[in-house]
PDB file of N, CA and C in Angstrom:
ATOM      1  N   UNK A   1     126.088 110.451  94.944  1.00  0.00           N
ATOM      2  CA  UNK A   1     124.749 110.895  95.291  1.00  0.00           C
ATOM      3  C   UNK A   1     123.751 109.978  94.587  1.00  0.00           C
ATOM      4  N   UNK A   2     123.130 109.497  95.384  1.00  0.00           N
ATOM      5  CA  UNK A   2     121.515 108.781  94.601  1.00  0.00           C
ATOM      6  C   UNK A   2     120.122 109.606  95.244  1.00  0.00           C
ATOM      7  N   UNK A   3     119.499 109.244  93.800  1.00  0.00           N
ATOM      8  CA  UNK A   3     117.965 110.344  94.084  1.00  0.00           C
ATOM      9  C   UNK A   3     117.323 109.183  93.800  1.00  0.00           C
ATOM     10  N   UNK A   4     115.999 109.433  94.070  1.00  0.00           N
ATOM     11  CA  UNK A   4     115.054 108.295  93.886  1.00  0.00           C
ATOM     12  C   UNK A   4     114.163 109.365  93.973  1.00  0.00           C
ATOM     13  N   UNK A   5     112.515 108.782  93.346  1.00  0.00           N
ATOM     14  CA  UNK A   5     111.336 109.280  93.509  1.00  0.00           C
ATOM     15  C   UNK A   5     110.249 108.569  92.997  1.00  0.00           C
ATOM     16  N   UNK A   6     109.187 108.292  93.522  1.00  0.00           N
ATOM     17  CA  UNK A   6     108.085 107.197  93.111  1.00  0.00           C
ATOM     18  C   UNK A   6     106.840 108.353  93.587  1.00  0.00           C
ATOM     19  N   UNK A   7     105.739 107.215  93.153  1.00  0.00           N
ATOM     20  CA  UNK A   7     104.786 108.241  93.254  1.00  0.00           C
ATOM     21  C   UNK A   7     103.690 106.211  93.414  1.00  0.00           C
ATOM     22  N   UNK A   8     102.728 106.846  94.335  1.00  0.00           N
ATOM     23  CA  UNK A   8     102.189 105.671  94.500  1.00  0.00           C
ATOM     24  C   UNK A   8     100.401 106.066  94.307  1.00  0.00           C
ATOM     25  N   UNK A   9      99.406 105.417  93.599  1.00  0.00           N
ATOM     26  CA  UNK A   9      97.947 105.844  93.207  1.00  0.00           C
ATOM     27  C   UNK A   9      97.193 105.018  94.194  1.00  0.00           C
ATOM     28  N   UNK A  10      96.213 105.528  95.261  1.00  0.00           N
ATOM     29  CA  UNK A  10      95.538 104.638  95.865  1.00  0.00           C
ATOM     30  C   UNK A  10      94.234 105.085  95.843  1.00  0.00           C
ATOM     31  N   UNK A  11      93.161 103.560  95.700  1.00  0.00           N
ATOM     32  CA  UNK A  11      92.040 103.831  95.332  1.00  0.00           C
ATOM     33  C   UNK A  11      91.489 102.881  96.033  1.00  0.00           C
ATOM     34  N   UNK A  12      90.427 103.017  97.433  1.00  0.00           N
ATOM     35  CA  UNK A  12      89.695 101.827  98.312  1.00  0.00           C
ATOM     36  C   UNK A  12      88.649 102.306  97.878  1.00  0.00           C
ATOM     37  N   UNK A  13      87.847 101.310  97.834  1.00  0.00           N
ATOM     38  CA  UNK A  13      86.329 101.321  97.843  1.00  0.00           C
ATOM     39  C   UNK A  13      85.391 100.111  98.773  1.00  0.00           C
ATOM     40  N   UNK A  14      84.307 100.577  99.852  1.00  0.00           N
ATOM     41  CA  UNK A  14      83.914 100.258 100.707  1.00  0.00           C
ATOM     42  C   UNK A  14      82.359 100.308 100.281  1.00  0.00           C
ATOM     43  N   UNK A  15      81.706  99.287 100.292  1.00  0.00           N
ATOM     44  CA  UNK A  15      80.184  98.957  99.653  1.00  0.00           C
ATOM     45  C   UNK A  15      79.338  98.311 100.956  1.00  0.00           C
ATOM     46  N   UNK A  16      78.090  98.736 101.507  1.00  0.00           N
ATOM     47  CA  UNK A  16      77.494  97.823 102.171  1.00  0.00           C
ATOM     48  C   UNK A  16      76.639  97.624 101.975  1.00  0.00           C
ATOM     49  N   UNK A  17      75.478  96.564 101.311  1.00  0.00           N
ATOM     50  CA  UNK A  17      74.011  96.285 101.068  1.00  0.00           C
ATOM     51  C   UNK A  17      73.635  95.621 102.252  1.00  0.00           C
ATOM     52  N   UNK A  18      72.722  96.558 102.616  1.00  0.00           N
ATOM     53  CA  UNK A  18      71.707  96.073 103.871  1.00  0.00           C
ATOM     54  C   UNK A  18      70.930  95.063 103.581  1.00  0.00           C
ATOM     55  N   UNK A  19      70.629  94.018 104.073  1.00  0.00           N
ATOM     56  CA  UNK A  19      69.665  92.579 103.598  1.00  0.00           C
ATOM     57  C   UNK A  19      68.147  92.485 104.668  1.00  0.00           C
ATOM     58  N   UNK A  20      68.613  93.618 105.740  1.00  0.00           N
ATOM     59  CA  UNK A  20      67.501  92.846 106.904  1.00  0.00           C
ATOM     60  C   UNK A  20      66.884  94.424 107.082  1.00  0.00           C
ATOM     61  N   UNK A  21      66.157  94.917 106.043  1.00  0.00           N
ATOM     62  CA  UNK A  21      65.005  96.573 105.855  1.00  0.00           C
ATOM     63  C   UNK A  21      63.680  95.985 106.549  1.00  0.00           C
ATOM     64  N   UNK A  22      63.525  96.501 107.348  1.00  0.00           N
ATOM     65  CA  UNK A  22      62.155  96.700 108.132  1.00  0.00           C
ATOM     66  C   UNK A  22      61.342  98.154 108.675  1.00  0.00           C
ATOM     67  N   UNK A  23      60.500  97.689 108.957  1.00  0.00           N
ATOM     68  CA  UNK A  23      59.872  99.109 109.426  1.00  0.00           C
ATOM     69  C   UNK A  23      61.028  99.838 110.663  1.00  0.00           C
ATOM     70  N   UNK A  24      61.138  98.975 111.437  1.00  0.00           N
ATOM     71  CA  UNK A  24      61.947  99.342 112.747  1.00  0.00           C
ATOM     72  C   UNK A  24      63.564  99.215 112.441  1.00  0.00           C
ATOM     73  N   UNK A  25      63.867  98.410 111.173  1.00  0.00           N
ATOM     74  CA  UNK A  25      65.159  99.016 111.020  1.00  0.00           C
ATOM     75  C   UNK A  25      65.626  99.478 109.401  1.00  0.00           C
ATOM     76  N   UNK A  26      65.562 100.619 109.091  1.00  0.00           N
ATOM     77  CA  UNK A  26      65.769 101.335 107.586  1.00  0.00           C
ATOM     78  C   UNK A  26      66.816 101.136 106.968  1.00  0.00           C
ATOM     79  N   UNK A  27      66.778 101.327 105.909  1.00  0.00           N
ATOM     80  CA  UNK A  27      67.994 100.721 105.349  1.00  0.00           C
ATOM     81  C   UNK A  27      69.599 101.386 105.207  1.00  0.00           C
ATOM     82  N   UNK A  28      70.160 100.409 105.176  1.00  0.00           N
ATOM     83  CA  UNK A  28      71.480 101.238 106.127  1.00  0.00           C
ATOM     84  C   UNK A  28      72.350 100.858 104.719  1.00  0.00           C
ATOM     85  N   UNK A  29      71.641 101.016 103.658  1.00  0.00           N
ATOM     86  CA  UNK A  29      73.064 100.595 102.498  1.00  0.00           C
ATOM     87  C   UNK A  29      73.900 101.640 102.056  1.00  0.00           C
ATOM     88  N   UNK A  30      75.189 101.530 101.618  1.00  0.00           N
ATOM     89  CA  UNK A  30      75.886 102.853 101.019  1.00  0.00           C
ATOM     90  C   UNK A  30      76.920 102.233 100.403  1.00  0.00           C
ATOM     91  N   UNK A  31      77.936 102.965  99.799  1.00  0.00           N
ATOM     92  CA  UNK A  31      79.564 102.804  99.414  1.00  0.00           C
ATOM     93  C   UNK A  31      79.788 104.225  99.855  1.00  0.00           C
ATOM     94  N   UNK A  32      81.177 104.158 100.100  1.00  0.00           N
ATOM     95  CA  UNK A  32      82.370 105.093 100.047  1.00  0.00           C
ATOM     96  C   UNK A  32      83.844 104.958  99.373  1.00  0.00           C
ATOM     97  N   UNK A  33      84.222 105.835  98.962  1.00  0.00           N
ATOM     98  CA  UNK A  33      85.258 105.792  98.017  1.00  0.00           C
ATOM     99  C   UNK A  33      86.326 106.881  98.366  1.00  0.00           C
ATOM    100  N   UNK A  34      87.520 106.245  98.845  1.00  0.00           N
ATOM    101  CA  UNK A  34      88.821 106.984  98.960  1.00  0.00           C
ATOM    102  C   UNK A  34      90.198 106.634  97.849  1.00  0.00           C
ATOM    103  N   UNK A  35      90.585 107.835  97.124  1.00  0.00           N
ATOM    104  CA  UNK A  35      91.876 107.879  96.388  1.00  0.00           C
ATOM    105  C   UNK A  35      92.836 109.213  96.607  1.00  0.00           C
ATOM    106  N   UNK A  36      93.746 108.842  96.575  1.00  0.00           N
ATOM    107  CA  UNK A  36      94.872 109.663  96.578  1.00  0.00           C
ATOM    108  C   UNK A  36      96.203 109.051  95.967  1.00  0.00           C
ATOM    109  N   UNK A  37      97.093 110.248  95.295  1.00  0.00           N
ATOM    110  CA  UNK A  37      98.333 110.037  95.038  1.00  0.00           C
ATOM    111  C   UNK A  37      99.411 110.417  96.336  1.00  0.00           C
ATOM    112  N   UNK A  38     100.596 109.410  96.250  1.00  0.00           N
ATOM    113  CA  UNK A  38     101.473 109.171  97.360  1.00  0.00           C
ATOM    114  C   UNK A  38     103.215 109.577  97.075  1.00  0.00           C
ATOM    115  N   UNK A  39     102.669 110.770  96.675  1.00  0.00           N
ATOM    116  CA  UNK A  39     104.453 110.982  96.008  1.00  0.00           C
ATOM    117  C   UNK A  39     105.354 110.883  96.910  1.00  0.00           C
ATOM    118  N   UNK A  40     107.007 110.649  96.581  1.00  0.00           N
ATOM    119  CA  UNK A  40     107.731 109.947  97.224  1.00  0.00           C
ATOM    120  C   UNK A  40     109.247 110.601  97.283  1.00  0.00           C
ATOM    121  N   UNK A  41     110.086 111.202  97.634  1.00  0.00           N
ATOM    122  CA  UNK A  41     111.146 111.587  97.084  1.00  0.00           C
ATOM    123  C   UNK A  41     112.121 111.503  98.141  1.00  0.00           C
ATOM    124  N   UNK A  42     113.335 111.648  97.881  1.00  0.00           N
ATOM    125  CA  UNK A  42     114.549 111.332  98.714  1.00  0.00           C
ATOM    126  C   UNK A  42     115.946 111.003  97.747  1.00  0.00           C
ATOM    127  N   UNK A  43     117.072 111.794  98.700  1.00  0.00           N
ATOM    128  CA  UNK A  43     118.413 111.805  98.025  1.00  0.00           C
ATOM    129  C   UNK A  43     119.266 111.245  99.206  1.00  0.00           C
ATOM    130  N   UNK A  44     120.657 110.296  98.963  1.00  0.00           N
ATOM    131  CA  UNK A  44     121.576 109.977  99.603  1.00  0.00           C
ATOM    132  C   UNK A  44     122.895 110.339  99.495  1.00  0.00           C
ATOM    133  N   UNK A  45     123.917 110.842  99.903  1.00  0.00           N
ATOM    134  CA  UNK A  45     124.740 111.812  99.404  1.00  0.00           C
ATOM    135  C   UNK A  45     125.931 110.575 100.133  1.00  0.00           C
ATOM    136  N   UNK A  46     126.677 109.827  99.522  1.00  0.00           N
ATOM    137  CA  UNK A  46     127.638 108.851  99.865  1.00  0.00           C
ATOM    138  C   UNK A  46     128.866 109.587  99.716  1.00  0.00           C
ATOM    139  N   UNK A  47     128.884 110.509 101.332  1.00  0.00           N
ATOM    140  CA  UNK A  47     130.116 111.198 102.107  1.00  0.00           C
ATOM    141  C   UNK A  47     131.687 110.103 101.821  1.00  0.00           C
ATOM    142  N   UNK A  48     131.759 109.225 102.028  1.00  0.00           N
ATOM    143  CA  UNK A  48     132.252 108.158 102.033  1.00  0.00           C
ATOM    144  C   UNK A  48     132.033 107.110 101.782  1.00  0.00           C
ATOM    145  N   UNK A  49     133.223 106.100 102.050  1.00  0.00           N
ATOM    146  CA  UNK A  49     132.683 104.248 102.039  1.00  0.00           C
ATOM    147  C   UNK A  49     131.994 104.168 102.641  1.00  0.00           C
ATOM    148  N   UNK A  50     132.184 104.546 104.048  1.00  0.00           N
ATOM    149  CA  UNK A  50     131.304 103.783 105.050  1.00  0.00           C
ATOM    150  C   UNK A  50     130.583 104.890 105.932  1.00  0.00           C
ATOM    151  N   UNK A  51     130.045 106.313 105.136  1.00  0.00           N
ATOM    152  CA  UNK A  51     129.108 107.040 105.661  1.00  0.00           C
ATOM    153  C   UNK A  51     128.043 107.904 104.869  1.00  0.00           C
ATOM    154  N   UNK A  52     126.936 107.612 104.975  1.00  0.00           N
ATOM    155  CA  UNK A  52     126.134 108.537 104.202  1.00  0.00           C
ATOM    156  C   UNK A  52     125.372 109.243 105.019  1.00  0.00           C
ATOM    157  N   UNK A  53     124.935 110.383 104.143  1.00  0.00           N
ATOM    158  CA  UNK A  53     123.731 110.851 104.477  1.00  0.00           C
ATOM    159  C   UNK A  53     122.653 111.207 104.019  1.00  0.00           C
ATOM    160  N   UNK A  54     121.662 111.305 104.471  1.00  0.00           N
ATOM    161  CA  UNK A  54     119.766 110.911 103.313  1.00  0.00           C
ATOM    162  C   UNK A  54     118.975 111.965 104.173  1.00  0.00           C
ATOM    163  N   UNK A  55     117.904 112.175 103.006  1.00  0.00           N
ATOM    164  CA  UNK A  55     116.872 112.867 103.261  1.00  0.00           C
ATOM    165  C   UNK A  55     115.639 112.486 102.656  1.00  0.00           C
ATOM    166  N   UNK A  56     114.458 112.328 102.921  1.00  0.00           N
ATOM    167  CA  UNK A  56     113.517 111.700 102.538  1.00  0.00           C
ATOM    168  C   UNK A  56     112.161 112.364 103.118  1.00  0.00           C
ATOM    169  N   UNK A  57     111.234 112.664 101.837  1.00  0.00           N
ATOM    170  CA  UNK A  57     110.136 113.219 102.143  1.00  0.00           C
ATOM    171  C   UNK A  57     108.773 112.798 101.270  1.00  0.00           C
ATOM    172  N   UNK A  58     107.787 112.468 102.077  1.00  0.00           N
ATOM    173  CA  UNK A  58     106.649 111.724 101.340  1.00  0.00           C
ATOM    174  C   UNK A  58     105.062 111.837 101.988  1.00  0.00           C
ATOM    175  N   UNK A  59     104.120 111.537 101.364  1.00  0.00           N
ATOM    176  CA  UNK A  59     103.274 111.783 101.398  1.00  0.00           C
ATOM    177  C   UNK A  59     102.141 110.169 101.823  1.00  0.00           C
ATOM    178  N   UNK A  60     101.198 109.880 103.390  1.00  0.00           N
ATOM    179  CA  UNK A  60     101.056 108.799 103.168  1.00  0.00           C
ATOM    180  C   UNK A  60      99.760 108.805 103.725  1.00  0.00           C
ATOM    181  N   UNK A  61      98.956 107.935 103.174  1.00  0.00           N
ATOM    182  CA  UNK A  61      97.522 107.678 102.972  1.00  0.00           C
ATOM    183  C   UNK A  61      96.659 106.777 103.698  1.00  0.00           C
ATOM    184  N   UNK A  62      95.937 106.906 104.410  1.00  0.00           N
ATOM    185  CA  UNK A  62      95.407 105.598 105.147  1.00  0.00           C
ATOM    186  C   UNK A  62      93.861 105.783 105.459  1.00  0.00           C
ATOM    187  N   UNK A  63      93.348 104.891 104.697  1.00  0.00           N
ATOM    188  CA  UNK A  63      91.636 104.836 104.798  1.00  0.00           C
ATOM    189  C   UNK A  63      90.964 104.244 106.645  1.00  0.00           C
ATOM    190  N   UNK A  64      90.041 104.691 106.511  1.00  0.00           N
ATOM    191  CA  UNK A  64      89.624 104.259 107.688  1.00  0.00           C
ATOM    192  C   UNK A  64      89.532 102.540 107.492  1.00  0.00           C
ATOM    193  N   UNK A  65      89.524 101.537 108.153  1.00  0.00           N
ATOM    194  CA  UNK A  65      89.266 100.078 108.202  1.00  0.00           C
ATOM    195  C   UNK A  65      87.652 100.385 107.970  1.00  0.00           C
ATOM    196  N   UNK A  66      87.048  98.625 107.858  1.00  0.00           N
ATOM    197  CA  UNK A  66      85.650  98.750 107.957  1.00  0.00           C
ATOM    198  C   UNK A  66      85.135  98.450 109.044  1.00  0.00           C
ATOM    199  N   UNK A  67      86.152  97.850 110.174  1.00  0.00           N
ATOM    200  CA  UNK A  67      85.655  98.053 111.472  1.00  0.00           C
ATOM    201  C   UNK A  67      85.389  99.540 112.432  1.00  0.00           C
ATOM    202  N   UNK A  68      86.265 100.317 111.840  1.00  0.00           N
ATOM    203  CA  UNK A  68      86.613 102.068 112.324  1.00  0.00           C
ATOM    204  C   UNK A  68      85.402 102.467 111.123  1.00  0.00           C
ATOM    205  N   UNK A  69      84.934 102.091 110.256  1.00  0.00           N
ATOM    206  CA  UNK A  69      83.399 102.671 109.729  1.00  0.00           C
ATOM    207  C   UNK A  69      81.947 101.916 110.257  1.00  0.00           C
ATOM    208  N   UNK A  70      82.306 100.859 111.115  1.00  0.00           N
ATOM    209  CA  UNK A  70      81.022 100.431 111.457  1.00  0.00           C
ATOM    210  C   UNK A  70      80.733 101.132 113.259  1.00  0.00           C
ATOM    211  N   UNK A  71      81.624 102.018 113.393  1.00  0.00           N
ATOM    212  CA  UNK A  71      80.979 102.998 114.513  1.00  0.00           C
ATOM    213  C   UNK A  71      80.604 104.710 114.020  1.00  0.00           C
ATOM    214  N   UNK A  72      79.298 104.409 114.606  1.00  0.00           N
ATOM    215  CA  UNK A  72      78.769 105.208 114.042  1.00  0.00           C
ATOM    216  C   UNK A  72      78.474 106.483 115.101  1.00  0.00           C
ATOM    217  N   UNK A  73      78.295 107.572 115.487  1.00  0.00           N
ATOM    218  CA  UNK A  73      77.953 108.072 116.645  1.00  0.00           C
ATOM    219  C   UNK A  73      76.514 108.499 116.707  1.00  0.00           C
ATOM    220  N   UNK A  74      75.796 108.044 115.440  1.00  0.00           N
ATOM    221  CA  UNK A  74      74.152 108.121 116.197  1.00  0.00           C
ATOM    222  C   UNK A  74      73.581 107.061 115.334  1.00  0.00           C
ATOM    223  N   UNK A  75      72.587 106.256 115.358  1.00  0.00           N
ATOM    224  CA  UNK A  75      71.894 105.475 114.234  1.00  0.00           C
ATOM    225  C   UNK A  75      72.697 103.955 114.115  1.00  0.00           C
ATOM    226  N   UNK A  76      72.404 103.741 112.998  1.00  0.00           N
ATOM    227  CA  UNK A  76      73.096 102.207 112.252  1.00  0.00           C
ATOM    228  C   UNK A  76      73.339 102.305 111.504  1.00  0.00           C
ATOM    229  N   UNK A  77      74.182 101.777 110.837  1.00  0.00           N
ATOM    230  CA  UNK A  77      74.626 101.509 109.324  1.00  0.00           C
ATOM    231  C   UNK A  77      76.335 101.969 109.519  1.00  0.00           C
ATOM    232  N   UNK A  78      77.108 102.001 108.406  1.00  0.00           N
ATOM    233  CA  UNK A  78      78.131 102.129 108.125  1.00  0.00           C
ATOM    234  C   UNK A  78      78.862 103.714 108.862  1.00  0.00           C
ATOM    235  N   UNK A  79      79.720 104.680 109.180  1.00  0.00           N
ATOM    236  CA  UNK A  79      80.041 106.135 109.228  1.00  0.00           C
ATOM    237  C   UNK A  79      80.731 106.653 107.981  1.00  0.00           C
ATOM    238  N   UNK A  80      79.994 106.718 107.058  1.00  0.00           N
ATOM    239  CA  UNK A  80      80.885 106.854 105.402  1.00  0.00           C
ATOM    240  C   UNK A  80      81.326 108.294 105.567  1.00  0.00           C
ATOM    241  N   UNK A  81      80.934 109.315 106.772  1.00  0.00           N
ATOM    242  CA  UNK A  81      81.839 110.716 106.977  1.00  0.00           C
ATOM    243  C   UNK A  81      82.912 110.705 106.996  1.00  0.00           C
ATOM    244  N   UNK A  82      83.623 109.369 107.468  1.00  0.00           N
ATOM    245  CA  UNK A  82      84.781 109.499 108.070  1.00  0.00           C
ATOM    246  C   UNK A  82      85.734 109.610 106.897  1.00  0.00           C
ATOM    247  N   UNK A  83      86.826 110.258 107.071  1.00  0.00           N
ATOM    248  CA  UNK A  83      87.577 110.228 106.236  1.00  0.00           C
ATOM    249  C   UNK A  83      89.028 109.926 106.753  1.00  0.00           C
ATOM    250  N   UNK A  84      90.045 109.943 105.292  1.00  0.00           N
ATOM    251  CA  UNK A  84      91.231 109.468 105.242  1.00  0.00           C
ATOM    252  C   UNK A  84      92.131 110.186 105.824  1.00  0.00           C
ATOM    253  N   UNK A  85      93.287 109.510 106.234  1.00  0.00           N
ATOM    254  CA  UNK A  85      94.262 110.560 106.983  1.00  0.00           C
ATOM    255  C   UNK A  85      95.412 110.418 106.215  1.00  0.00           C
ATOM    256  N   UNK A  86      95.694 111.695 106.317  1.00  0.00           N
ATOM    257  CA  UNK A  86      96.585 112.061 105.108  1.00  0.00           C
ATOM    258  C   UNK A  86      97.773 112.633 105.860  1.00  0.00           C
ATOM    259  N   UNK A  87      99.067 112.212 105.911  1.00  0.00           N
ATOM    260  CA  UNK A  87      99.890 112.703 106.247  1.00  0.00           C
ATOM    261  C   UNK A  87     101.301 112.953 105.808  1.00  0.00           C
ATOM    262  N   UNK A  88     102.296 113.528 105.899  1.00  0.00           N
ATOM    263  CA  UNK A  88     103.855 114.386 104.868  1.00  0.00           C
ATOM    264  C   UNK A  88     104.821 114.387 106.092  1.00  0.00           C
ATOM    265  N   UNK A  89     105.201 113.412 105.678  1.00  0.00           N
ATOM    266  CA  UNK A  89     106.532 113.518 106.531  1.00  0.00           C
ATOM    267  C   UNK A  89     107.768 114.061 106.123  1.00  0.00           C
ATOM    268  N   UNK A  90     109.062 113.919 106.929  1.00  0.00           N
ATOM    269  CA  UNK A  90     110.255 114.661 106.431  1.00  0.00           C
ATOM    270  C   UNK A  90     111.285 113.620 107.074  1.00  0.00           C
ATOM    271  N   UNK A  91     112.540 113.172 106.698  1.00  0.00           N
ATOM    272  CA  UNK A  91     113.165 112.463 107.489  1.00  0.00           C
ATOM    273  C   UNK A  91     114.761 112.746 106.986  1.00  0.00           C
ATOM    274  N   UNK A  92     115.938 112.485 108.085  1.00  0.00           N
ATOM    275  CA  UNK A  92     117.214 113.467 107.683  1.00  0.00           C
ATOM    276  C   UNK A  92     117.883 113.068 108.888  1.00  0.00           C
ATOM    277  N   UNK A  93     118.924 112.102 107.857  1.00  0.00           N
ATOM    278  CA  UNK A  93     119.705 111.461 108.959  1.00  0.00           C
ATOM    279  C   UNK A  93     121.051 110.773 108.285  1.00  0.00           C
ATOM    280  N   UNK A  94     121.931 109.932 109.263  1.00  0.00           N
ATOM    281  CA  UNK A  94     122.831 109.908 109.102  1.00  0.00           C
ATOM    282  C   UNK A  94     123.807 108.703 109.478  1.00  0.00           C
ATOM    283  N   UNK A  95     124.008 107.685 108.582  1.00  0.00           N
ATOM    284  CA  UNK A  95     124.393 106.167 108.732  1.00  0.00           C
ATOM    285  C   UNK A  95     126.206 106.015 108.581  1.00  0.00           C
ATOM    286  N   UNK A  96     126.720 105.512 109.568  1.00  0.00           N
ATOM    287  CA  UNK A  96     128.010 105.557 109.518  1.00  0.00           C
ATOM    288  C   UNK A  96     128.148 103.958 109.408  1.00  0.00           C
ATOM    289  N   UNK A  97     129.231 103.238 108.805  1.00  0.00           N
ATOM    290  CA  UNK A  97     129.201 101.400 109.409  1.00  0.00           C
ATOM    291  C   UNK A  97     130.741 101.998 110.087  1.00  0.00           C
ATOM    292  N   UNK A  98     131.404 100.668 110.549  1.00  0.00           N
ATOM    293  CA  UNK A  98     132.892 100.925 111.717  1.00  0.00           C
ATOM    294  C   UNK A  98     132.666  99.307 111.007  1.00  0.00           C
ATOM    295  N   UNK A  99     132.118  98.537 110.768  1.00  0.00           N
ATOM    296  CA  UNK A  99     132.849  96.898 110.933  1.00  0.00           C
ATOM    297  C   UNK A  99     131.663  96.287 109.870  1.00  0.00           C
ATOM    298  N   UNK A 100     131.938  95.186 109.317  1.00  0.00           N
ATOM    299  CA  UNK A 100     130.844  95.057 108.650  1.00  0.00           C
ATOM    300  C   UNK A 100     129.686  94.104 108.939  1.00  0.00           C
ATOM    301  N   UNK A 101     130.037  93.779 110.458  1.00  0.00           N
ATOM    302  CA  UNK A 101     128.340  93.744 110.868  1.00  0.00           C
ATOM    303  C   UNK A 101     128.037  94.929 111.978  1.00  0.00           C
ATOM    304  N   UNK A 102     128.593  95.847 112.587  1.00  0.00           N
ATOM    305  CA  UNK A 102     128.400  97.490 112.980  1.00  0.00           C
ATOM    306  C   UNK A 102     127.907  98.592 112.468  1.00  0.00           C
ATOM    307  N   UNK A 103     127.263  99.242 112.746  1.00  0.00           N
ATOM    308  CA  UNK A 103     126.570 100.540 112.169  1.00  0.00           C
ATOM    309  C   UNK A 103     126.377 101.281 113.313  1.00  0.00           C
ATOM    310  N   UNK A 104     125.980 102.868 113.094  1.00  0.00           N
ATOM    311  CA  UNK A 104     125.622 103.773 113.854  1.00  0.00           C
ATOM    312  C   UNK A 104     124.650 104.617 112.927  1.00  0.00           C
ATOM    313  N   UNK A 105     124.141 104.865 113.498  1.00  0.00           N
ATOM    314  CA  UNK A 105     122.971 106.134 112.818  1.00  0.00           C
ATOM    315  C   UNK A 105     122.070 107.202 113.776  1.00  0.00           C
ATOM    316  N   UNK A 106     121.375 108.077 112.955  1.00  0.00           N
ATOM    317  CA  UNK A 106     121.230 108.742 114.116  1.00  0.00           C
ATOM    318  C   UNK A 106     119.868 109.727 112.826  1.00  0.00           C
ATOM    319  N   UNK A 107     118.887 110.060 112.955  1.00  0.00           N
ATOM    320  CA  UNK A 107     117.693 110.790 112.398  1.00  0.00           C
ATOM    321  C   UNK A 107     116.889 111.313 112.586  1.00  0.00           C
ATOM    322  N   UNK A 108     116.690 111.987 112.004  1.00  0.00           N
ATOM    323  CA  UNK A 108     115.300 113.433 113.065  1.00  0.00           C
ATOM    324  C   UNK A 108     114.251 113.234 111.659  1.00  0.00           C
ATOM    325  N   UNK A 109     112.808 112.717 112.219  1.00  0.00           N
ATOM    326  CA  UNK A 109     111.965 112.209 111.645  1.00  0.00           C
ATOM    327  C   UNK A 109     110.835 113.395 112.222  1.00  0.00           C
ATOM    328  N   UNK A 110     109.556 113.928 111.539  1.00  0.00           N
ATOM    329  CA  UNK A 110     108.850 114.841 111.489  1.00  0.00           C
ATOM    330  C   UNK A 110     107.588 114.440 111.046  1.00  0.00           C
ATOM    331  N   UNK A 111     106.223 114.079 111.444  1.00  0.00           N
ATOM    332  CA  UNK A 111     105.465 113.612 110.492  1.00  0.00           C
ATOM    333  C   UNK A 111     104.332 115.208 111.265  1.00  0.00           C
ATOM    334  N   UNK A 112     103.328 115.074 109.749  1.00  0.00           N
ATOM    335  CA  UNK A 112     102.242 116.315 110.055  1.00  0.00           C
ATOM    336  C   UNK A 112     100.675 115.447 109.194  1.00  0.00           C
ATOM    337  N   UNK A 113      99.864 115.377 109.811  1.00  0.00           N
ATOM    338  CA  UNK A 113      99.021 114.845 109.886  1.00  0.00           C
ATOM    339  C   UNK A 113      97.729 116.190 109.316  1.00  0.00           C
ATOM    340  N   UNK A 114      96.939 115.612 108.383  1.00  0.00           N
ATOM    341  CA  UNK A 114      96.063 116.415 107.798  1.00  0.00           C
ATOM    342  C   UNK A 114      94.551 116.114 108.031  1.00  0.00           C
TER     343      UNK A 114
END
């Protein structure tokens, strides 16, 4: 049997200084700031030489781009509402080899989106 577990810290930060403030266009400066921890865990249970089986469950993080913050749905400037998507998956499956460039496998993967 092998266990493993990690844990991963993420921290983006997104800054925009407006340079071109006029009467007709206001100033559109801001930052936004996304962090989260990415814990990680999973066990492999080595049935045999040439069969295991694993389970794996984790947690995963993804900031908006700064192209997906420069649409905005009313006005100008940056959409600093938007937020991160956070999602926990589950995964549980099952690797056999027959030859040693052959394999078979087979896994039921689950993701849930927050």
């Amino acid at each position: 049997m092998s266990l493993l577990a990690g844990i991963r810290y993420s921290d983006v930060q997104f800054k925009s200084k407006d340079h071109f403030i006029n009467a007709a266009n206001p100033d559109d400066s801001g930052n936004v700031s996304y962090s989260h921890p990415n814990p990680v865990v999973g066990a492999v249970w080595h049935a045999a030489d040439n069969l295991n089986v694993y389970a794996n469950w984790g947690v995963g993080f993804e900031t908006p781009s700064f192209i997906e913050l420069a649409y905005r749905p009313v006005g100008s400037g940056l959409n600093f509402a938007l937020q991160p998507a956070i999602s926990k998956s589950t995964e549980v499956g099952i690797k056999g080899y027959t030859a040693k460039s052959a394999s078979q496998c087979g896994a039921v993967f689950d993701q849930h989106d927050r």
